[in-house]
Protein backbone atom coordinates (compact mmCIF):
# COMPACT_ATOMS: atom_id res chain seq x y z
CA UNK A 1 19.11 138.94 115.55
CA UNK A 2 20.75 141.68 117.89
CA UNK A 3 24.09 140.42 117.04
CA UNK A 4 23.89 141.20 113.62
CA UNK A 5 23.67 145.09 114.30
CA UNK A 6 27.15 145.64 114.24
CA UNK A 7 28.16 149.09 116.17
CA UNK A 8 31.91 149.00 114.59
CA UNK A 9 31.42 149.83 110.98
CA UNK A 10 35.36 149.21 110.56
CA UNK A 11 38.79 148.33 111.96
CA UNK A 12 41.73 149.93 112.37
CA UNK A 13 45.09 147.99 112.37
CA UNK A 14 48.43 148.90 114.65
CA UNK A 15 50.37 147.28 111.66
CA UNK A 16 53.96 145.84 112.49
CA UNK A 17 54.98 149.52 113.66
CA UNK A 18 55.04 153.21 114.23
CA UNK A 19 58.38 154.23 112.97
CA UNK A 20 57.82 155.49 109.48
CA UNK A 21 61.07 155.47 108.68
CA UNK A 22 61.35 151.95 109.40
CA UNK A 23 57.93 151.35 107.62
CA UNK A 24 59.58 152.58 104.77
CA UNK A 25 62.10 149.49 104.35
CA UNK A 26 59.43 147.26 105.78
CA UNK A 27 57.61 147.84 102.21
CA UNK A 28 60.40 147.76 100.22
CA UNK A 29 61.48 144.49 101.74
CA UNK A 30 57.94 142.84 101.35
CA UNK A 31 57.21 144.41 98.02
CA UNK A 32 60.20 142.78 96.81
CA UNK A 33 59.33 139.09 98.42
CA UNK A 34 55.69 139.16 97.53
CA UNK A 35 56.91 140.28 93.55
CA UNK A 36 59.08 136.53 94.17
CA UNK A 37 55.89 134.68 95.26
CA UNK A 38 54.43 135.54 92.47
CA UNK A 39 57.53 135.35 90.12
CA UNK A 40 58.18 131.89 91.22
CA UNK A 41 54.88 130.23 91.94
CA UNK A 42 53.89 131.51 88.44
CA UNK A 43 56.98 129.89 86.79
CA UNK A 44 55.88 126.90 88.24
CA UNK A 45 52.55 126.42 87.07
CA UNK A 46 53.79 127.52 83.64
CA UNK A 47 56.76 125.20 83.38
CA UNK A 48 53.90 122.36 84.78
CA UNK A 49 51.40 123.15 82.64
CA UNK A 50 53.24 123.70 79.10
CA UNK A 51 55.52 120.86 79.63
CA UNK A 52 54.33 117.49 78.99
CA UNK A 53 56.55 115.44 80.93
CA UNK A 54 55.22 117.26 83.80
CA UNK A 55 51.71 115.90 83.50
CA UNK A 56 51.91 113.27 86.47
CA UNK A 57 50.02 113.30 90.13
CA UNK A 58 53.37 114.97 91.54
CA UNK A 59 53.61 117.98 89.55
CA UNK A 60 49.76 118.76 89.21
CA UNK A 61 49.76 118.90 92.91
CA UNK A 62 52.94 120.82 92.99
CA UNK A 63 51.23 123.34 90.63
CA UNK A 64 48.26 123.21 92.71
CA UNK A 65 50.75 124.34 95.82
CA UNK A 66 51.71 127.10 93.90
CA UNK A 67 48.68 128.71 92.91
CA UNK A 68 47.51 128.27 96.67
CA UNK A 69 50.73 130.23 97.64
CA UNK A 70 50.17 133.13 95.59
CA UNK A 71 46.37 133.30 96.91
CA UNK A 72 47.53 133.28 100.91
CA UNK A 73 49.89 136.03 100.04
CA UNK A 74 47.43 137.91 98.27
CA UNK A 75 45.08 137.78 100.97
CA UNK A 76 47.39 139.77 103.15
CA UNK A 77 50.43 141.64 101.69
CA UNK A 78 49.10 143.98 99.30
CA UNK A 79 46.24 145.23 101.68
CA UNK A 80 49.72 145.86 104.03
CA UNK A 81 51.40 147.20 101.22
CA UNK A 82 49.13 149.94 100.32
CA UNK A 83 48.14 150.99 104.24
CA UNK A 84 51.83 151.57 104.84
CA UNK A 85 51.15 154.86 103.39
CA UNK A 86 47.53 155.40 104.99
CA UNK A 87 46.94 156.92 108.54
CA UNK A 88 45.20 155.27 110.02
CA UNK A 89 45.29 152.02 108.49
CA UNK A 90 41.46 151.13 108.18
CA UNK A 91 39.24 148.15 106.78
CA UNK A 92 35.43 147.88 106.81
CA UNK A 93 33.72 145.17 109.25
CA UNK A 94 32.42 143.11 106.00
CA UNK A 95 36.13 143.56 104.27
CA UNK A 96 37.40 141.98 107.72
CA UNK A 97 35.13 139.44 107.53
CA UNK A 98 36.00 138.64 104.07
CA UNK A 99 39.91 138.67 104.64
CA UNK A 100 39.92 136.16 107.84
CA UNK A 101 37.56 134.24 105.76
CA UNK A 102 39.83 133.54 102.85
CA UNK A 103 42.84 133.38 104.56
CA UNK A 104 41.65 130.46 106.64
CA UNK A 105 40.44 129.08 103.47
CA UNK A 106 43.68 129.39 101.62
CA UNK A 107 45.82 128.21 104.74
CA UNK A 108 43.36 125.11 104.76
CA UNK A 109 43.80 124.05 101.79
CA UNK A 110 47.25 124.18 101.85
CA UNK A 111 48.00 122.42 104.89
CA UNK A 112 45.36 120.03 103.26
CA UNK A 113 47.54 119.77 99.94
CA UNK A 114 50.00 118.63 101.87
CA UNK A 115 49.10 116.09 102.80
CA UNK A 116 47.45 114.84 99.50
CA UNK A 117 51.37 115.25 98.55
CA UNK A 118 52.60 112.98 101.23
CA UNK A 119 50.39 110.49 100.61
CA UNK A 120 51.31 110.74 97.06
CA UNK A 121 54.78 110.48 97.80
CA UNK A 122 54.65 107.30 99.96
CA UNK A 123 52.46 105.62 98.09
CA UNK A 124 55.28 106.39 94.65
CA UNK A 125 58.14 104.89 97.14
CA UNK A 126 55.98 102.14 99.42
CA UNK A 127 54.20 100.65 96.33
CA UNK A 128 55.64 101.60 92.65
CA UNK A 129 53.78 98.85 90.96
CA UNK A 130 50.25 100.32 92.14
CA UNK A 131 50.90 103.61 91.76
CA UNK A 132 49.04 104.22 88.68
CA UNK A 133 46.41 102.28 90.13
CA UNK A 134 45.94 104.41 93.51
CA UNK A 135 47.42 107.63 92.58
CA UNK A 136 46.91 108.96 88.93
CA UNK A 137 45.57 112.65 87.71
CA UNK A 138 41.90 111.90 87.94
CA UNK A 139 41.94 110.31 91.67
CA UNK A 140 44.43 113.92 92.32
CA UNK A 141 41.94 116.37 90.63
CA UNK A 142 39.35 114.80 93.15
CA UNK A 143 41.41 114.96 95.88
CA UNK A 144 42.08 118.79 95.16
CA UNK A 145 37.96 119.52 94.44
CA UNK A 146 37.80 117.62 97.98
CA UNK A 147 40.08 120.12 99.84
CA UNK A 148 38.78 122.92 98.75
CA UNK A 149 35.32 122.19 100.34
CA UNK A 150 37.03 121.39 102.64
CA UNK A 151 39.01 124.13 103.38
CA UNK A 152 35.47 126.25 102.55
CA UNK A 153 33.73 124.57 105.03
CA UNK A 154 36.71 125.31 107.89
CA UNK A 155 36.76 128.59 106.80
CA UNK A 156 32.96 129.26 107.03
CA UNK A 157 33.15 128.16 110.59
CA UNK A 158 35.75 130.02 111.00
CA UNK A 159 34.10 133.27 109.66
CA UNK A 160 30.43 132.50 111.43
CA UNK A 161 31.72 131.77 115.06
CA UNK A 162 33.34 135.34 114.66
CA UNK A 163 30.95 137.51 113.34
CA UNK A 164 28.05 136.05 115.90
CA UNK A 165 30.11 138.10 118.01
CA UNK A 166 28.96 141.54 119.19
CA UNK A 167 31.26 144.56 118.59
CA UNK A 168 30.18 147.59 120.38
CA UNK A 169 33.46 148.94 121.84
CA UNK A 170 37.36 149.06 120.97
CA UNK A 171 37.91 148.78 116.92
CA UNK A 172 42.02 148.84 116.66
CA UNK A 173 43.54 144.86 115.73
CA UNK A 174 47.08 144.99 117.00
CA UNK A 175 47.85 143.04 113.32
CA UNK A 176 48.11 144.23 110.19
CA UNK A 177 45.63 141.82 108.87
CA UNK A 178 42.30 140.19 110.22
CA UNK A 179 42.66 136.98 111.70
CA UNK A 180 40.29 135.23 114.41
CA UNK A 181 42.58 135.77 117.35
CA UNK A 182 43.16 139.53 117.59
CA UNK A 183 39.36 139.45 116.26
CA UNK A 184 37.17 138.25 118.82
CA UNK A 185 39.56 139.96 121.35
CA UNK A 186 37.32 143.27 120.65
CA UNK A 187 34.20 141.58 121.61
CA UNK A 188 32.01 142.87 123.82
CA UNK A 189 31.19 139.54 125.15
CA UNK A 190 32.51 136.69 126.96
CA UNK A 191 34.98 135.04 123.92
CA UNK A 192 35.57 132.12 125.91
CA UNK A 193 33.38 129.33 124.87
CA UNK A 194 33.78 130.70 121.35
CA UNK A 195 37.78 130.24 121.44
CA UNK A 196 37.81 126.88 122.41
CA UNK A 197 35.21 126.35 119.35
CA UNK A 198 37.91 127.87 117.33
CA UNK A 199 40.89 126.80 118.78
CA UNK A 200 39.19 122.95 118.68
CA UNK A 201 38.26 123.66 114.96
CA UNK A 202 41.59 124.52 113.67
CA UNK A 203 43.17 121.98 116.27
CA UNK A 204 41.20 118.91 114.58
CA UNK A 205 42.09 119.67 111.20
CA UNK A 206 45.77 120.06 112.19
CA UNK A 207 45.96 116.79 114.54
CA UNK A 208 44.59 114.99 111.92
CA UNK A 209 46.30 116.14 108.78
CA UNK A 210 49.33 116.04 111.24
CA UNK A 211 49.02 112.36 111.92
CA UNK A 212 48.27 111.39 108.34
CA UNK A 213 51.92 113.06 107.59
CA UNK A 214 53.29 111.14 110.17
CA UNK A 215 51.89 107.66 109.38
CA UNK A 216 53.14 108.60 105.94
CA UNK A 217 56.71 109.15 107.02
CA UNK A 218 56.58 106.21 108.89
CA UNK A 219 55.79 104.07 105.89
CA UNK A 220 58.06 105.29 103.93
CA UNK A 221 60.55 105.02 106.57
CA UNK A 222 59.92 101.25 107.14
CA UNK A 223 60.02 100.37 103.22
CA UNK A 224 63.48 102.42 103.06
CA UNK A 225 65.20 99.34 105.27
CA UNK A 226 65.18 97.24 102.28
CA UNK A 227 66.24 99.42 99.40
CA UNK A 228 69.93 99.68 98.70
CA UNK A 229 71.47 102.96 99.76
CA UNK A 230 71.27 104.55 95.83
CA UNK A 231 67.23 103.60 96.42
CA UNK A 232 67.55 105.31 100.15
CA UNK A 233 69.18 108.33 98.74
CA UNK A 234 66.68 109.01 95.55
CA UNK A 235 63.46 108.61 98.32
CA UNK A 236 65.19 110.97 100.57
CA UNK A 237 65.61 113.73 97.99
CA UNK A 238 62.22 113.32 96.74
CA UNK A 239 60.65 113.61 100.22
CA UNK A 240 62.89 116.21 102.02
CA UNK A 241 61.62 119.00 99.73
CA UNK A 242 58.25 118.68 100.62
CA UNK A 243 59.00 117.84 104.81
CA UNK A 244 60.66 120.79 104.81
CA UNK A 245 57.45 122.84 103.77
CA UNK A 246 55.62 120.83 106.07
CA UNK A 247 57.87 121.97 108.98
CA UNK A 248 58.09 125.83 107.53
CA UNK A 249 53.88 125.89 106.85
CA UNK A 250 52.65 123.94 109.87
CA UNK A 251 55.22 125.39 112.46
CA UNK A 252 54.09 128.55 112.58
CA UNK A 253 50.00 127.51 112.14
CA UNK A 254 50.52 125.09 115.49
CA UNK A 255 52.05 128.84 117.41
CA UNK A 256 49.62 130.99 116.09
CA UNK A 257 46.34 128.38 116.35
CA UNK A 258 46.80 126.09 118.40
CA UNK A 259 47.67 127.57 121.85
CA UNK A 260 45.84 129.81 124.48
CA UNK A 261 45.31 133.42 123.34
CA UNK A 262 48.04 135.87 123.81
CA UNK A 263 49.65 138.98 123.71
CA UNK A 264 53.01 138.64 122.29
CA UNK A 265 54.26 140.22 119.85
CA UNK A 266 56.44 137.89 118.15
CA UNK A 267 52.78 136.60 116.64
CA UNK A 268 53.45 139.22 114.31
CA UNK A 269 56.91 137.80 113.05
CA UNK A 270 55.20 134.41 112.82
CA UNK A 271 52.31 135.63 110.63
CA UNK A 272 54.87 137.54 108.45
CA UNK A 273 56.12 134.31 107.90
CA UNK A 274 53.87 132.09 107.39
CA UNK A 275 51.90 134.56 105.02
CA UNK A 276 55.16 135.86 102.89
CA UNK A 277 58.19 133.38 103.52
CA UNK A 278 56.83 130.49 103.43
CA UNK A 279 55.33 131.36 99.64
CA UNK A 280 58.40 132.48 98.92
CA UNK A 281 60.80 129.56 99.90
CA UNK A 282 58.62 126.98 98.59
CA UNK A 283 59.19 127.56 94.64
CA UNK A 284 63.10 127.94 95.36
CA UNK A 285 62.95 124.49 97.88
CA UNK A 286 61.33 122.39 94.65
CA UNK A 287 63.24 123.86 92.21
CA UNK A 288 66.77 123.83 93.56
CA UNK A 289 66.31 120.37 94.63
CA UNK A 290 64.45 118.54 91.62
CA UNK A 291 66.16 118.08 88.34
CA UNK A 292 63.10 117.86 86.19
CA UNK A 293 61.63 121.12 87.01
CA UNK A 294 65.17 123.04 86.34
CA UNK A 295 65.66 121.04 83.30
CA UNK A 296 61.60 121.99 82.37
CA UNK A 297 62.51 125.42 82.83
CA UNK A 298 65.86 125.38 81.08
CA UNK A 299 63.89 123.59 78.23
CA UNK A 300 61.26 126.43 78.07
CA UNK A 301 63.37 128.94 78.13
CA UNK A 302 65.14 127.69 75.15
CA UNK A 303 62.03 127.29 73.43
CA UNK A 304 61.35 130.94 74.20
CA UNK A 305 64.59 132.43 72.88
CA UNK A 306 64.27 130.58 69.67
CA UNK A 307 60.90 131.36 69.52
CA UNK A 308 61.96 135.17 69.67
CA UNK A 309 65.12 134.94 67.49
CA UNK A 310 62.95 133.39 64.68
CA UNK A 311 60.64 136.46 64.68
């Protein structure tokens, strides 16, 4: 049980940097993108979940994507926010523990989600006539309750490899969040053995989930040959939304996860993004590009203003 006694009662991050004055603009500039995560991702699930048309396998896990964006954000950006104006910029060990565990949980389940959506998605274009039969909201809502144990169970892995650690010495993350890599850096032990649990973890779950997208693709790729080029053009709108927040997500997972422990310090830029763009872009990417969900919106709004104007 020695590993338990923890010597480092807390952490103290670097952050993204020293300048204050550039600090300064930093949180102005993510105050304003993290307001937009939850701006959009909220519209979303509201214009999902009030509108009846919207009540279909695609758009429940669209709205599910959404509420998992504005959970990996939270996670993150407004512990950032609020140390940007703390010196130094300080979390306990069992607040660490916590954060690393629920962003891997979060981050999980997303990349999970995904893939629930591109099976979704090849299964509407490969095989219309059964989609009802293999894809409908019941089989989706346990497909969701699936990745989030899931993603739970990843995380928890995650979480126990790390604190088994003992931390006796150094206490300062060069992050401005807790994450497994900068982590079990501060070890006083031999991290070795306990990276490649880690890294072999995280790598699974990513081959796998990557190779389910890709079979996918390749499906839906194969069944395009026959369809006339209106039919090619409709499948190619409906899937480039969601490959392109495949590519923006899992990108920056495979550089920060799955590849030998560094130093560099464009890690930082990545986790910015992956943690605040990405949520970000993803309600503008299915909005701008599907007409149901702008004409939802449009229809909601109306109903709003009327709503108002009769009072």
């Amino acid at each position: 049980m020695s590993e338990f006694n923890q010597t480092v009662a807390h952490f103290v991050f670097l952050g993204l940097t020293n300048i204050r004055s550039l600090e300064l603009v930093l949180f102005t500039i993510f105050l304003i993108i993290y307001l937009l995560i939850l701006i959009g991702n909220i519209l979303i699930i509201v214009t999902v979940v009030c509108d009846c048309c919207l009540h279909t396998p695609m758009y429940f896990l669209l709205g599910n994507l959404s509420f998992i964006d504005i959970c990996h954000s939270s996670v993150t950006t407004p512990k950032m926010l609020l140390d940007i104006f703390f010196y130094p910029k300080v979390i306990s060990f069992g607040g660490c523990m916590t954060q690393l565990f629920f962003l891997h949980m979060f981050a999980c389940a997303e990349i999970f989600l995904l893939t629930i959506m591109a099976y979704d998605r090849c299964v509407a274009i490969c095989y219309p006539l059964h989609y009802v039969k293999h894809v409908n909201l019941k089989i989706c809502a346990y497909l969701v309750g699936g990745l989030w144990v899931g993603a739970s169970v990843h995380s928890l892995v995650q979480m126990v490899l790390t604190i088994l650690l003992p931390y006796c010495g150094p206490n300062v993350i060069d992050s401005f969040f807790c994450d497994v890599p900068p982590v079990i850096k501060l070890a006083c032990t031999d991290t070795y053995f306990t990276g490649v649990l880690i890294v072999s973890n995280s790598g699974m779950i990513s081959l796998m989930c990557f190779l389910a997208l890709v079979t996918s693709y390749v499906i839906i790729l194969f069944s395009l040959r026959r369809r006339t080029a209106e039919g090619r053009r409709k499948a190619f709108s409906t899937c480039s939304a969601h490959l392109l927040v495949v590519v923006l997500f899992l990108g920056p997972c495979i550089f920060l996860y799955i590849r030998p422990a560094s130093n560099f310090s464009s890690d930082k830029l990545v986790a910015v993004f992956y943690t605040m763009v990405t949520p970000a872009l993803n309600p503008v990417i299915y909005t701008l590009r599907n007409e149901e969900v702008k004409k939802s919106m449009q229809k909601l709004w109306l109903q709003k203003k009327i709503f108002f104007t009769r009072r």
